[in-house]
Protein backbone atom coordinates (compact mmCIF):
# COMPACT_ATOMS: atom_id res chain seq x y z
CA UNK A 1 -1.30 13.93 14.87
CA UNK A 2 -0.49 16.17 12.05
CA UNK A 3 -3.46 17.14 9.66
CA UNK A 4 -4.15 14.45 6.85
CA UNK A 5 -3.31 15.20 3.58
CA UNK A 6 -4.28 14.18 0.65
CA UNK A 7 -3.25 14.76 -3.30
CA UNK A 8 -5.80 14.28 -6.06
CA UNK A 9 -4.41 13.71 -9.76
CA UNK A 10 -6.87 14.09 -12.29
CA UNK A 11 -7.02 15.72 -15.86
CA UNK A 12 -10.91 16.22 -15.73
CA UNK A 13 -11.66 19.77 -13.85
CA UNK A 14 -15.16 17.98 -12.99
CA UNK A 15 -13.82 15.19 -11.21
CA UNK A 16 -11.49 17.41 -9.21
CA UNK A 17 -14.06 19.43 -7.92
CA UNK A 18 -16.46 17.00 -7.51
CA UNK A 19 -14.18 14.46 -5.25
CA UNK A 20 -12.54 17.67 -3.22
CA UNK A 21 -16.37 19.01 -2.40
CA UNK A 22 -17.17 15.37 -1.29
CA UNK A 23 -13.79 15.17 0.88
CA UNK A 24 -14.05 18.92 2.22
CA UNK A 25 -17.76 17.95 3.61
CA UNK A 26 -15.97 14.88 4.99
CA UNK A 27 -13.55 17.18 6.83
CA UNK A 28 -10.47 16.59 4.91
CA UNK A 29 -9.44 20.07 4.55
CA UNK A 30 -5.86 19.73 3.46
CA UNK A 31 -6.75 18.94 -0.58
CA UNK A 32 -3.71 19.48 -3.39
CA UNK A 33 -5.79 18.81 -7.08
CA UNK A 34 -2.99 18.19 -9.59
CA UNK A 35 -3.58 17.40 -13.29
CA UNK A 36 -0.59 16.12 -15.09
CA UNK A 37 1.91 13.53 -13.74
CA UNK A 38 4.70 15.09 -14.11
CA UNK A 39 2.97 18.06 -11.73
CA UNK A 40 2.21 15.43 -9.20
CA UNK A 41 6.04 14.09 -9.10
CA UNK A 42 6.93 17.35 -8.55
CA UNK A 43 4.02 17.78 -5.78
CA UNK A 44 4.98 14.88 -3.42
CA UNK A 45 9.02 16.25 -3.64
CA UNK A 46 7.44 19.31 -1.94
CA UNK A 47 4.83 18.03 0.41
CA UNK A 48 4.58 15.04 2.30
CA UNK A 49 0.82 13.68 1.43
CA UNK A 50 -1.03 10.55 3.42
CA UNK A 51 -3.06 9.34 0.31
CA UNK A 52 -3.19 9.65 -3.05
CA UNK A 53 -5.62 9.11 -5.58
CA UNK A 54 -4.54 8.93 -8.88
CA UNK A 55 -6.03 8.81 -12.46
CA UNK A 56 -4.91 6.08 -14.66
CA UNK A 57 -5.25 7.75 -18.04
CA UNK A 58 -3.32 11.56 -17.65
CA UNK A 59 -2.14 13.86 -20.70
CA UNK A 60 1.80 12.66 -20.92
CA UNK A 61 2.72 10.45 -18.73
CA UNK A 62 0.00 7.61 -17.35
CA UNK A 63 -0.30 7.22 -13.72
CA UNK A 64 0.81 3.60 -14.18
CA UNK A 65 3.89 4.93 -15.60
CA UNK A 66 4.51 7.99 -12.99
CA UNK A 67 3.38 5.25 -10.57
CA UNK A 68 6.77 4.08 -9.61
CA UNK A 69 8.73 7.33 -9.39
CA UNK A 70 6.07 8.33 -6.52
CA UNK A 71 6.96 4.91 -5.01
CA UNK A 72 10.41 6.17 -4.69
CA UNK A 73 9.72 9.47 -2.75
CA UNK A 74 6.45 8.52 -0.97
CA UNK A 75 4.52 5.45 1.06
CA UNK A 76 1.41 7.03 0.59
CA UNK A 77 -1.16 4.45 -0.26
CA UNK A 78 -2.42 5.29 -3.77
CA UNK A 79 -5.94 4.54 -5.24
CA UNK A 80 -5.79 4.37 -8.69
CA UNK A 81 -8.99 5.68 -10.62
CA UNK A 82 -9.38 3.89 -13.90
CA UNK A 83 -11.84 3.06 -16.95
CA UNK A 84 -10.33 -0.01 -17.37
CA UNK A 85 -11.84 -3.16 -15.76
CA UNK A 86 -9.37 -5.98 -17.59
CA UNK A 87 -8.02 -8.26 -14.25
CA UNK A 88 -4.42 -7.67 -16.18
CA UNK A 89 -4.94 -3.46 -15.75
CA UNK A 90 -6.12 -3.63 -12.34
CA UNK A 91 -2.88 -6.45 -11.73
CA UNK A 92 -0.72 -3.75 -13.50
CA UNK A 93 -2.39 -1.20 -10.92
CA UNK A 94 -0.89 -3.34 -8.10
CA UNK A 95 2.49 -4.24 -9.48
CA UNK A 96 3.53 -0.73 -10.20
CA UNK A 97 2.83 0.32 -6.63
CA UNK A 98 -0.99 0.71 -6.39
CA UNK A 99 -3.27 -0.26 -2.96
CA UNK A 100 -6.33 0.10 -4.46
CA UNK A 101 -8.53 0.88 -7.26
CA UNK A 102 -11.79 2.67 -8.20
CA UNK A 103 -13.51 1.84 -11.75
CA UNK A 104 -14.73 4.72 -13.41
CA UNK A 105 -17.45 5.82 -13.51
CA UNK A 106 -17.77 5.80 -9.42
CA UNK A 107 -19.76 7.25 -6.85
CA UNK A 108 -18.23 9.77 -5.18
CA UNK A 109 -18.95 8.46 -2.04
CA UNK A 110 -17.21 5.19 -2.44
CA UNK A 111 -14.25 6.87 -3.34
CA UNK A 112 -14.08 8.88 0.30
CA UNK A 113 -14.40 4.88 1.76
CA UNK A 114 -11.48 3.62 -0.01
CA UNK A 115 -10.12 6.54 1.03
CA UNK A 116 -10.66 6.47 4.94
CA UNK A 117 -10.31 2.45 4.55
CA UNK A 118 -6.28 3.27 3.48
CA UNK A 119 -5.83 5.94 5.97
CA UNK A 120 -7.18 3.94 8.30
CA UNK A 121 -4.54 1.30 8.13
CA UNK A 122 -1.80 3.43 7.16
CA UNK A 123 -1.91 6.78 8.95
CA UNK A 124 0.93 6.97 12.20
CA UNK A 125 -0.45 5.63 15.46
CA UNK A 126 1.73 8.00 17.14
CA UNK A 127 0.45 7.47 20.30
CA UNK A 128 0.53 3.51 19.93
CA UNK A 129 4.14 4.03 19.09
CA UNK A 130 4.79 5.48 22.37
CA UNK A 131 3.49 3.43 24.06
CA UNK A 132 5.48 0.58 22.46
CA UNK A 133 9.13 1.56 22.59
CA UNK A 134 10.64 -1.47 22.86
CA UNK A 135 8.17 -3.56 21.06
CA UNK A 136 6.43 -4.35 17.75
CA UNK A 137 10.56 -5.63 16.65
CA UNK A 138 10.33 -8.86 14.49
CA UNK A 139 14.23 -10.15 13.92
CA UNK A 140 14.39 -13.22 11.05
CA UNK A 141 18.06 -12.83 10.71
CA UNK A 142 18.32 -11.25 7.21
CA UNK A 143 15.48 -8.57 7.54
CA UNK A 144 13.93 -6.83 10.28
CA UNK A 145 10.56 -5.14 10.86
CA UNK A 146 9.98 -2.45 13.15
CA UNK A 147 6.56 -1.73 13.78
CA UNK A 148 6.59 1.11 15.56
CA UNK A 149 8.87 3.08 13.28
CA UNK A 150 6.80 1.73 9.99
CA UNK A 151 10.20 0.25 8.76
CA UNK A 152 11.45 -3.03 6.73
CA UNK A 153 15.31 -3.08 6.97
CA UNK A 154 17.32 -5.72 4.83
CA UNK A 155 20.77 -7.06 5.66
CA UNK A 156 21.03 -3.53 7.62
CA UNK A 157 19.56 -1.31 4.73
CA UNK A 158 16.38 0.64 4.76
CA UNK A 159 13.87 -1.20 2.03
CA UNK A 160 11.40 1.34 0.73
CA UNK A 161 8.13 -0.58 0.96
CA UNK A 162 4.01 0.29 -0.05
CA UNK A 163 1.83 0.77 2.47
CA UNK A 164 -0.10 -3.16 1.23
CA UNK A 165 3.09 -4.69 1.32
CA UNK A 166 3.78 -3.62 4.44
CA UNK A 167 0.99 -4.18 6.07
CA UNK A 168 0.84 -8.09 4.27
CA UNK A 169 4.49 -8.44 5.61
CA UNK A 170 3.93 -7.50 9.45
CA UNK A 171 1.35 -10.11 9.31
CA UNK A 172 3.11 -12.85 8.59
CA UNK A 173 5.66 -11.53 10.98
CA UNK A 174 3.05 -11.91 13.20
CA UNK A 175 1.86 -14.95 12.82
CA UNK A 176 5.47 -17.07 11.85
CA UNK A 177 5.59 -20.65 10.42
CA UNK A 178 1.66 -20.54 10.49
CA UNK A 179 0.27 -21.39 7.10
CA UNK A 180 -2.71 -18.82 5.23
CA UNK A 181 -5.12 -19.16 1.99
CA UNK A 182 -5.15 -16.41 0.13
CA UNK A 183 -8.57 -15.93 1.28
CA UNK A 184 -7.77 -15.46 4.59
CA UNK A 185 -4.84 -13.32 4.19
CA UNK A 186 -7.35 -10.82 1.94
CA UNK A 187 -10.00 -10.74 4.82
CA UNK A 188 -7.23 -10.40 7.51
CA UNK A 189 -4.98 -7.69 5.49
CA UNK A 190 -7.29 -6.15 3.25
CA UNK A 191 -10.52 -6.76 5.80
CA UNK A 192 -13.65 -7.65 4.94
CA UNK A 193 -15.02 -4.59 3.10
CA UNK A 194 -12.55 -5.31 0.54
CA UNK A 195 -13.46 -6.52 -3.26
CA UNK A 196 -11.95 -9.76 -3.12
CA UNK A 197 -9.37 -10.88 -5.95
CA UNK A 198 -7.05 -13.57 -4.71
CA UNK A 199 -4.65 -12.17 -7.40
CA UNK A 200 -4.12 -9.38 -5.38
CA UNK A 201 -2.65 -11.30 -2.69
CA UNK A 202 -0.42 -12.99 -5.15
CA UNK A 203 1.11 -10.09 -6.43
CA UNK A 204 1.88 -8.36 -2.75
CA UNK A 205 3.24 -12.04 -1.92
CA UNK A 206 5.50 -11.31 -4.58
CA UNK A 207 6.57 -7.65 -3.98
CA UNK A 208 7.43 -8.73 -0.35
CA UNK A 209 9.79 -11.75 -1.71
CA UNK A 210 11.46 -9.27 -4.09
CA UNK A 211 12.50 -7.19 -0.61
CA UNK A 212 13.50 -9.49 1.59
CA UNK A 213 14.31 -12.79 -0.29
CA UNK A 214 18.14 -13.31 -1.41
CA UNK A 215 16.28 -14.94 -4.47
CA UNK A 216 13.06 -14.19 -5.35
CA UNK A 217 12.47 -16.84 -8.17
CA UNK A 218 13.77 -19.34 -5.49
CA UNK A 219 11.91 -18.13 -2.00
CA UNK A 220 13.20 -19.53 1.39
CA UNK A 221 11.34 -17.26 3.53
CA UNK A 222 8.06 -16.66 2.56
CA UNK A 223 7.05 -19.97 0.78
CA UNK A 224 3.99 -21.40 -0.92
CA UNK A 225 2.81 -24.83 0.72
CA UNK A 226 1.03 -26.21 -2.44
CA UNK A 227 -2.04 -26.95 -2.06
CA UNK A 228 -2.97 -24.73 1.37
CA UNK A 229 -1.05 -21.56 1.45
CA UNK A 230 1.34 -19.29 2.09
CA UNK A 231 3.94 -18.95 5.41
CA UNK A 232 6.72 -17.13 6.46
CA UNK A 233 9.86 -19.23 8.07
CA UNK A 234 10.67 -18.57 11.67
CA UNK A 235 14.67 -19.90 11.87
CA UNK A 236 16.21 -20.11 15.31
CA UNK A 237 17.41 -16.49 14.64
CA UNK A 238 14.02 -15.00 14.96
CA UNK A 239 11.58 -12.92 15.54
CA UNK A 240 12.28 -11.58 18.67
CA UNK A 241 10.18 -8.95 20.02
């Protein structure tokens, strides 16, 4: 597997040099430190990067705001780091394409566990991909995942989708016409370690029906069972595997 690497986007020197120590010690050795937005844009057009952890509040542009033009050349999971602890900034956080987020001021420390915690779940399996050529391929008609390739394809296309949203969709591609609390999706998605926020889950739910639903404000495919949960519809055209 190809050496991690990892982009950190911060206008405070300190913080740069403080989180890169932390990571080289950790044996991430592959460290880009940008400090303006637009710089790392410009960064992730040249490089392909496996995480990156982002500052909310940049000179320019905010990360929340250079948030979604990443999203269009990259899958890498992002942490946000922000000062702000409002549940409507860290919801903004998620709907522009964040995975996770770190309040400021932070331990160092905990930042390198988010970090590992995303790259854990996100990184290639290469060799599990081998080893499943023909499998890991869940067919509901009008979308298609393809777990070994990482890849959500819509009525034929290739849907660009975040690393969470992913990962939220192949489980309920796993588990068809089986109904889950938000709870449980956050322990079995996000895992246990996790700080739990049920609005988190509502959000992803959302960015998933915005891919693969024909209407989002009208979902047929990943629906809400009031009172108990969330499923996704297995038709007689699928999955197959």
């Amino acid at each position: 597997m190809e050496e991690v690497s990892i982009l950190l986007v911060d206008d405070e020197q300190a913080i740069l040099h403080m989180l890169r120590t932390v990571l080289l010690k950790e044996q991430f050795l592959d460290i880009d430190t940008i400090t303006t937005g637009e710089d790392a844009i410009a960064a992730c057009k040249k490089k392909t990067y496996h995480c990156i952890v982002l500052d909310v509040m940049l000179p320019g542009r905010s990360g929340l705001e250079i948030c979604p033009f990443l999203r269009q050349i990259t899958d890498a999971p992002i942490l946000f780091l922000t000062a702000k602890t409002t549940d409507y900034d860290k919801l903004t956080g998620f709907a522009v394409g964040g995975d996770d987020y770190v309040v400021k001021p932070f331990n160092p420390l905990e930042v390198v566990a988010r970090i590992k915690s995303l790259l854990r779940r996100y990184l290639p399996r290469q060799t599990e991909a081998d080893r499943l050529p023909q499998d890991g391929i869940y067919d509901f008609g009008r979308f298609q995942v393809m777990e070994p390739a990482g890849e959500l394809r819509v009525e034929g296309q290739l849907v660009n989708c975040p690393a969470l949203v992913y990962q939220l969709l192949l489980f309920f591609c796993k588990h068809p016409n089986r109904i889950f609390t938000k709870s449980e999706l956050y322990e079995r998605v996000w895992g246990s370690g996790a700080i739990r926020d049920d609005n988190t889950v509502m959000v992803h739910i959302h960015r998933i029906r915005e891919r693969i639903e024909a209407d989002p404000s009208n979902p047929e495919l990943l629906v809400n069972v009031r009172g108990m949960g969330y499923k996704l519809i297995q038709t007689d055209m699928g999955p197959g595997r």
